[in-house]
C-alpha atoms as a PDB file:
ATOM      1  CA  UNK A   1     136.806  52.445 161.313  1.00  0.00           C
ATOM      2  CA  UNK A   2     136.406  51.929 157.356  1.00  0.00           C
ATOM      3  CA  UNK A   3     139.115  50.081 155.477  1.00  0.00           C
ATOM      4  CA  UNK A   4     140.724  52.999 154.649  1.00  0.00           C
ATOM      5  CA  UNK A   5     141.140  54.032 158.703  1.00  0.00           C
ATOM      6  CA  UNK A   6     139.123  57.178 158.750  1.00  0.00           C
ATOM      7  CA  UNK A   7     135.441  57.065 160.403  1.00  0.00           C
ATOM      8  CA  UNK A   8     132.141  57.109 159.007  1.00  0.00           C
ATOM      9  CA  UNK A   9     130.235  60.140 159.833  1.00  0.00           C
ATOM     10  CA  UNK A  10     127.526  57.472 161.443  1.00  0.00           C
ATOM     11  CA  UNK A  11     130.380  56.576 163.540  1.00  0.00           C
ATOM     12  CA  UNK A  12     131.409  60.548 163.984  1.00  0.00           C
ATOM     13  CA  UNK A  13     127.600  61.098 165.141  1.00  0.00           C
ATOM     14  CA  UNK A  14     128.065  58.355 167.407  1.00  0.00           C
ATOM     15  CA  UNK A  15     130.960  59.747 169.202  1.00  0.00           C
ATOM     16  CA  UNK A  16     129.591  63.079 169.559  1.00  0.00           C
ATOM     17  CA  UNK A  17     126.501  62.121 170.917  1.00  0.00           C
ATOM     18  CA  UNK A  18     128.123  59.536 173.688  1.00  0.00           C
ATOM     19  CA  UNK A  19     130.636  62.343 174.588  1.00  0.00           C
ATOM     20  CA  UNK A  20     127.315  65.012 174.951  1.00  0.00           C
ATOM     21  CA  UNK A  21     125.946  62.530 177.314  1.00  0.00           C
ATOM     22  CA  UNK A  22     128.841  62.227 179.166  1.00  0.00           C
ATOM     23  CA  UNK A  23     129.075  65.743 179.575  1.00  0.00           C
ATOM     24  CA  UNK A  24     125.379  66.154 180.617  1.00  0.00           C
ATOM     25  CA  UNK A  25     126.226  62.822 182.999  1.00  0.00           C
ATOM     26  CA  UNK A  26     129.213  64.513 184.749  1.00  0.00           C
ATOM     27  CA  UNK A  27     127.203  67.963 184.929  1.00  0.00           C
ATOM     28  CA  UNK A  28     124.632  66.294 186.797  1.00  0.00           C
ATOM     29  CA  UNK A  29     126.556  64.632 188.890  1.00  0.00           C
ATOM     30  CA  UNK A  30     129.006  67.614 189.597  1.00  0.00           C
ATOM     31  CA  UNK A  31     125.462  69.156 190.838  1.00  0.00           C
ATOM     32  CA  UNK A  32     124.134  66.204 192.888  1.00  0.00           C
ATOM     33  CA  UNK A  33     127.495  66.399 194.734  1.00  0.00           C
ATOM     34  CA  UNK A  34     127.909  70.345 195.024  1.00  0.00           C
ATOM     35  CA  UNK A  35     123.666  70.049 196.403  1.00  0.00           C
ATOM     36  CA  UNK A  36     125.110  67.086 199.010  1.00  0.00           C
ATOM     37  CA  UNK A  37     127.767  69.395 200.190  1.00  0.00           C
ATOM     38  CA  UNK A  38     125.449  72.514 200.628  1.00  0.00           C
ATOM     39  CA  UNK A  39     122.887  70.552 202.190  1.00  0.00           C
ATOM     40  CA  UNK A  40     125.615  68.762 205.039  1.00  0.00           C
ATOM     41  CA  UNK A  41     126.813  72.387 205.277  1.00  0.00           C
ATOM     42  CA  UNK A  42     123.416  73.541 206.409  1.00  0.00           C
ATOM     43  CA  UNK A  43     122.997  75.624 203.001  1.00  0.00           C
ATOM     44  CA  UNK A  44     119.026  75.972 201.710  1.00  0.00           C
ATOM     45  CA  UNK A  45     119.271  75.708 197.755  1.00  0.00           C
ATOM     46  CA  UNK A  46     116.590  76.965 195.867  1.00  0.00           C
ATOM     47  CA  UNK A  47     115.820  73.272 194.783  1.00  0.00           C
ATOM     48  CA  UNK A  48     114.561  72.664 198.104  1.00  0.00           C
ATOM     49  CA  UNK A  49     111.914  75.680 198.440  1.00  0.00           C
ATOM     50  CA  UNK A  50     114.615  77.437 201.011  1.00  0.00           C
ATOM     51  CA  UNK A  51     113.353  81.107 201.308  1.00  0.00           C
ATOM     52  CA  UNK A  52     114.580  84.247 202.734  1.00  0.00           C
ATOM     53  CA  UNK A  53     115.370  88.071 202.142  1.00  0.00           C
ATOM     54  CA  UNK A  54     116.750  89.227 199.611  1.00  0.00           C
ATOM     55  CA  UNK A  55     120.523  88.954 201.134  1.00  0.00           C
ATOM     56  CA  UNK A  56     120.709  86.739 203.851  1.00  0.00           C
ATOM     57  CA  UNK A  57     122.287  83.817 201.125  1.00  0.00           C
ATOM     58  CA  UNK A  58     119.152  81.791 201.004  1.00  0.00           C
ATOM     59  CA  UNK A  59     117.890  81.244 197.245  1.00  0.00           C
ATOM     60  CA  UNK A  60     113.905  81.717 196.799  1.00  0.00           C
ATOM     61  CA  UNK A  61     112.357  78.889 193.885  1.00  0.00           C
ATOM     62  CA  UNK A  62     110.991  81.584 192.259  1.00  0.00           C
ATOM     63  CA  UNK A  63     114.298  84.266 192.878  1.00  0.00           C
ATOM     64  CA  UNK A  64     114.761  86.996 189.814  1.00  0.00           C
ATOM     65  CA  UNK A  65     117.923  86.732 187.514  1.00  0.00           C
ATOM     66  CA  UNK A  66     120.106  89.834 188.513  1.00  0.00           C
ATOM     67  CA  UNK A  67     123.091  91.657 187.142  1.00  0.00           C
ATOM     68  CA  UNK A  68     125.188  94.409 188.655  1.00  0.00           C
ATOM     69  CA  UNK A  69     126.038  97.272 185.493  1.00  0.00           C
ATOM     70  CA  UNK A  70     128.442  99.941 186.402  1.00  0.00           C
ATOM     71  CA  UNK A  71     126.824 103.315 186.320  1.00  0.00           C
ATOM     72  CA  UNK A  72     124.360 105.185 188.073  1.00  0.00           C
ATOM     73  CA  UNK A  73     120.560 104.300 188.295  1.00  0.00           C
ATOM     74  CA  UNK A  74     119.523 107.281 186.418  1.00  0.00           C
ATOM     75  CA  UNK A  75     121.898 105.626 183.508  1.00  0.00           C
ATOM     76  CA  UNK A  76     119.193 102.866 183.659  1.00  0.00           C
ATOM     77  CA  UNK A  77     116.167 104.595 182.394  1.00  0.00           C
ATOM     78  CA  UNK A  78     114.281 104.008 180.129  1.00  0.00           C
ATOM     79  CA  UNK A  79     115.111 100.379 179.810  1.00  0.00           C
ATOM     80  CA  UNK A  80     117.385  99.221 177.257  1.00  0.00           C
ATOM     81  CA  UNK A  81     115.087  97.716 174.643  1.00  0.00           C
ATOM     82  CA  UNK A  82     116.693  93.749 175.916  1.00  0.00           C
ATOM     83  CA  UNK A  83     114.725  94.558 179.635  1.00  0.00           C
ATOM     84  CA  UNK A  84     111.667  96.695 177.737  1.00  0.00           C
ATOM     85  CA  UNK A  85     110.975  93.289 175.231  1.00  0.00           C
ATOM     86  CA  UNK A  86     110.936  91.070 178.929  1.00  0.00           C
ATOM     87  CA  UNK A  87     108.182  93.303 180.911  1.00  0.00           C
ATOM     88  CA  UNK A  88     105.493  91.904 179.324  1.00  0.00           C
ATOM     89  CA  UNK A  89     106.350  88.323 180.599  1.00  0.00           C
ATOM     90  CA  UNK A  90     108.503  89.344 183.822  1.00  0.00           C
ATOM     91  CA  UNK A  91     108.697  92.385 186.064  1.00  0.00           C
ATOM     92  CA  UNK A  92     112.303  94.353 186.027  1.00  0.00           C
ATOM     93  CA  UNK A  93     113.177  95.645 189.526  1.00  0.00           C
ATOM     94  CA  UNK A  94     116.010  98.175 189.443  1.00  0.00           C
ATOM     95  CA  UNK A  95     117.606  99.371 192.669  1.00  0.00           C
ATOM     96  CA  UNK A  96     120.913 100.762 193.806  1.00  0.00           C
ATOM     97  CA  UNK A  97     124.086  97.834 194.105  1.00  0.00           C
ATOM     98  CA  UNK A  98     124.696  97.066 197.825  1.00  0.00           C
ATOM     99  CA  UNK A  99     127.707  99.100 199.135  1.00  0.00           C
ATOM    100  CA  UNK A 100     127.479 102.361 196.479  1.00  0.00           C
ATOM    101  CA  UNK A 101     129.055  99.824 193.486  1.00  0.00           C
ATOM    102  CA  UNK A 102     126.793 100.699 190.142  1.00  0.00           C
ATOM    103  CA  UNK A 103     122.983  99.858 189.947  1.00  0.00           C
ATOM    104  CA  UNK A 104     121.346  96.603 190.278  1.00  0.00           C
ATOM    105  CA  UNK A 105     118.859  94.952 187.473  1.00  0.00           C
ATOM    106  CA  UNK A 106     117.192  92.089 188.535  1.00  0.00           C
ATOM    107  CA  UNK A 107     114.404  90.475 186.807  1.00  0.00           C
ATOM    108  CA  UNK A 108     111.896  88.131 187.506  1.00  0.00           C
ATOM    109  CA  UNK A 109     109.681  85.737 185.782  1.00  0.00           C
ATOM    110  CA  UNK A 110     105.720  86.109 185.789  1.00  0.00           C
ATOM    111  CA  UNK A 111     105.206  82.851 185.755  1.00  0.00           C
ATOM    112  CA  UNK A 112     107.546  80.028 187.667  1.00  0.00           C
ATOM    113  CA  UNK A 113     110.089  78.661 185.861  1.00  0.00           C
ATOM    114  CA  UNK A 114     110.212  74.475 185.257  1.00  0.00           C
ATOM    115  CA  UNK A 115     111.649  72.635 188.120  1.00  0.00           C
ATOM    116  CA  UNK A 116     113.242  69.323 188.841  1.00  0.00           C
ATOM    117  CA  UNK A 117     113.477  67.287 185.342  1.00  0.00           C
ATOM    118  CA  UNK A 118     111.167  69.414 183.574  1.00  0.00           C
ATOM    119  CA  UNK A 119     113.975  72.290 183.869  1.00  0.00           C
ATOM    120  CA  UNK A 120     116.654  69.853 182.656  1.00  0.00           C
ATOM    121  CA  UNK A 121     114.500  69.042 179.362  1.00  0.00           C
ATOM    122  CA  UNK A 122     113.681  72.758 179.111  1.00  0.00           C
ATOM    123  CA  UNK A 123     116.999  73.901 179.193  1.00  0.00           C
ATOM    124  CA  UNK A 124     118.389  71.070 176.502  1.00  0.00           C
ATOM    125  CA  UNK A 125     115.432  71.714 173.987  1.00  0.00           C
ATOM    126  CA  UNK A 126     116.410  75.526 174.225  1.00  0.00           C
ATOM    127  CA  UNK A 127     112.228  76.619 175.546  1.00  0.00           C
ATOM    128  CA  UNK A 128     113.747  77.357 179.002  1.00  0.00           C
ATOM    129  CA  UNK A 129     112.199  81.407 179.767  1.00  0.00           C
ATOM    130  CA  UNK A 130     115.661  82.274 181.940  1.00  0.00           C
ATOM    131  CA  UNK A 131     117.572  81.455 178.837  1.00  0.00           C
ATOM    132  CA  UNK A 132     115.896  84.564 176.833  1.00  0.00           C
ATOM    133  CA  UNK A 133     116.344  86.498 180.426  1.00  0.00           C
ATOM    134  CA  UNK A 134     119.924  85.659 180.811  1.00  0.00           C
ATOM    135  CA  UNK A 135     119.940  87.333 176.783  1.00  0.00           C
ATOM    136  CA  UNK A 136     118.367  90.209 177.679  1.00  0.00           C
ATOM    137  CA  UNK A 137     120.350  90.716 180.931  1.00  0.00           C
ATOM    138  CA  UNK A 138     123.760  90.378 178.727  1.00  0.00           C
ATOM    139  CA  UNK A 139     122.510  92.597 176.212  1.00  0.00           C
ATOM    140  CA  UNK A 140     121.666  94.939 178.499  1.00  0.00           C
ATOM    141  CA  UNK A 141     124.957  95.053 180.618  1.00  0.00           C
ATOM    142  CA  UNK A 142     126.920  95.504 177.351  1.00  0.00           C
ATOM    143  CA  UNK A 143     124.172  98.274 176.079  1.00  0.00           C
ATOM    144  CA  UNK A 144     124.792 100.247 179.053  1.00  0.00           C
ATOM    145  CA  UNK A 145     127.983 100.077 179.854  1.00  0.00           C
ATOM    146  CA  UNK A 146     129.920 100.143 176.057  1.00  0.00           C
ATOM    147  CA  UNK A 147     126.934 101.251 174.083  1.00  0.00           C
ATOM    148  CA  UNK A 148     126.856  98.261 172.177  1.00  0.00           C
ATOM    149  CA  UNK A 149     126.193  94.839 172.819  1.00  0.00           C
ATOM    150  CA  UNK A 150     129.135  92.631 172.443  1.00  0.00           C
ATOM    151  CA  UNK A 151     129.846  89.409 171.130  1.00  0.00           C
ATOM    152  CA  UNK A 152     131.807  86.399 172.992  1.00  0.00           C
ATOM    153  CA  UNK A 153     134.755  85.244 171.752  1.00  0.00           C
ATOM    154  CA  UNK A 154     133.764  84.223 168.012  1.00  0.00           C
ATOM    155  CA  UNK A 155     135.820  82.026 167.048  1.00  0.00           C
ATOM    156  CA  UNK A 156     138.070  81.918 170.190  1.00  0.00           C
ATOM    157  CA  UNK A 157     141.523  82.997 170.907  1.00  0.00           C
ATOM    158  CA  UNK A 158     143.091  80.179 172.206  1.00  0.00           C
ATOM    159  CA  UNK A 159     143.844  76.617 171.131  1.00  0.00           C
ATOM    160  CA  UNK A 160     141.176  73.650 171.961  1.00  0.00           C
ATOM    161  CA  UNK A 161     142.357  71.413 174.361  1.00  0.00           C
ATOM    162  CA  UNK A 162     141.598  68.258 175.822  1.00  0.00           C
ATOM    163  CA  UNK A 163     141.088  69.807 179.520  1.00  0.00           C
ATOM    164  CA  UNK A 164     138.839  72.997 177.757  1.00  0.00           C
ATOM    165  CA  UNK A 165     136.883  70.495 176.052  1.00  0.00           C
ATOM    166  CA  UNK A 166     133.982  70.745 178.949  1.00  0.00           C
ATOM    167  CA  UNK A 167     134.217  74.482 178.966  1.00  0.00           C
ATOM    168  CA  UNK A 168     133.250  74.165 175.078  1.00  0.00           C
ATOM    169  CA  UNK A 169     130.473  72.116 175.560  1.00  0.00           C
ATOM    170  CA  UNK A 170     129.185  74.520 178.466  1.00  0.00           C
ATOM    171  CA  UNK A 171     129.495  77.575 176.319  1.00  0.00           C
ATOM    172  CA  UNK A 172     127.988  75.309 173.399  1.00  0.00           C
ATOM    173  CA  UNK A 173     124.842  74.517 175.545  1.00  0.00           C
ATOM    174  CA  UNK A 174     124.443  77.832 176.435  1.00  0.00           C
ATOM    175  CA  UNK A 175     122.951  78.269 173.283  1.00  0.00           C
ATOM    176  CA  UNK A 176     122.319  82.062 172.878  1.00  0.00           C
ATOM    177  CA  UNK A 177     122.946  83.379 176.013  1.00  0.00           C
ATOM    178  CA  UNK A 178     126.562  83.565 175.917  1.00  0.00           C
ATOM    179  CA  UNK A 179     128.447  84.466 179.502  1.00  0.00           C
ATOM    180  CA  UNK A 180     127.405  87.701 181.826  1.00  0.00           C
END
């Protein structure tokens, strides 16, 4: 604190940062713990190469980013311009929702994503590839289903609070993908 008892913005910058790495510490460790409990359940997480059909539960390492949009399949085509920007880098499988419920649009990456620690860094610098398909996936929900693509909350409707402090961060680090 200064003489006059407000802080420095050095001291602001500080703060900030040690509370972002205290929310990156606790996400990681949330994770680590959730993975533990999988695992001791006899769960296969993606992390660990665990493979299977497409619905038995079992994650793939390379599985496609999906979302479930509420109209028929024939609603689907063409692509939204979101999903037709992604085919050059990823292929776009759309099939009928299990049990009648809309139409599925899952998409997957040509080329692996980063794993382990590389994904981590990827993810923070922003140059993480299912970041710009978790856009286009958004985009395209809200495209289909409203006809236009709408924004989150901006700014929100509630108060901040000490216990919504974490969701803030999350939705911060999001960067541009927002919330499907």
């Amino acid at each position: 604190m200064t003489k006059s008892g407000t802080k420095s913005s050095t001291q602001k910058t500080v703060m900030k940062r040690g509370l972002q790495a205290a929310a990156v510490t606790t996400a990681i460790a949330s994770a680590e713990a959730f993975r533990r409990k999988a695992k001791s359940n006899g769960l296969s997480l993606a992390s660990e190469g665990g493979a299977g059909d497409e619905h038995s539960g079992k994650l793939a390492a390379d599985r496609a980013l999906a979302v479930t949009v509420n109209c028929p399949i024939e609603s689907v085509r063409p692509l939204p311009e979101p999903l037709a920007a992604l085919q050059d880098r990823a292929e776009v499988i759309v099939r009928p929702a299990r049990g009648g419920r809309g139409t599925e649009i899952a998409v997957r990456l040509a080329q692996p994503p980063p794993g382990g620690l590389g994904s981590v860094v990827s993810r923070v610098a922003g140059t993480d590839p299912r970041q710009d398909v978790r856009l286009a996936l958004r985009q395209a929900k809200s495209l289909i289903e409203t006809g236009e693509v709408l924004k989150p909350d901006s700014p929100p409707t509630t108060h901040s609070t000490l216990l919504g402090k974490p969701l803030e961060a999350a939705v911060r680090r999001s960067r541009k993908e927002g919330r499907l």
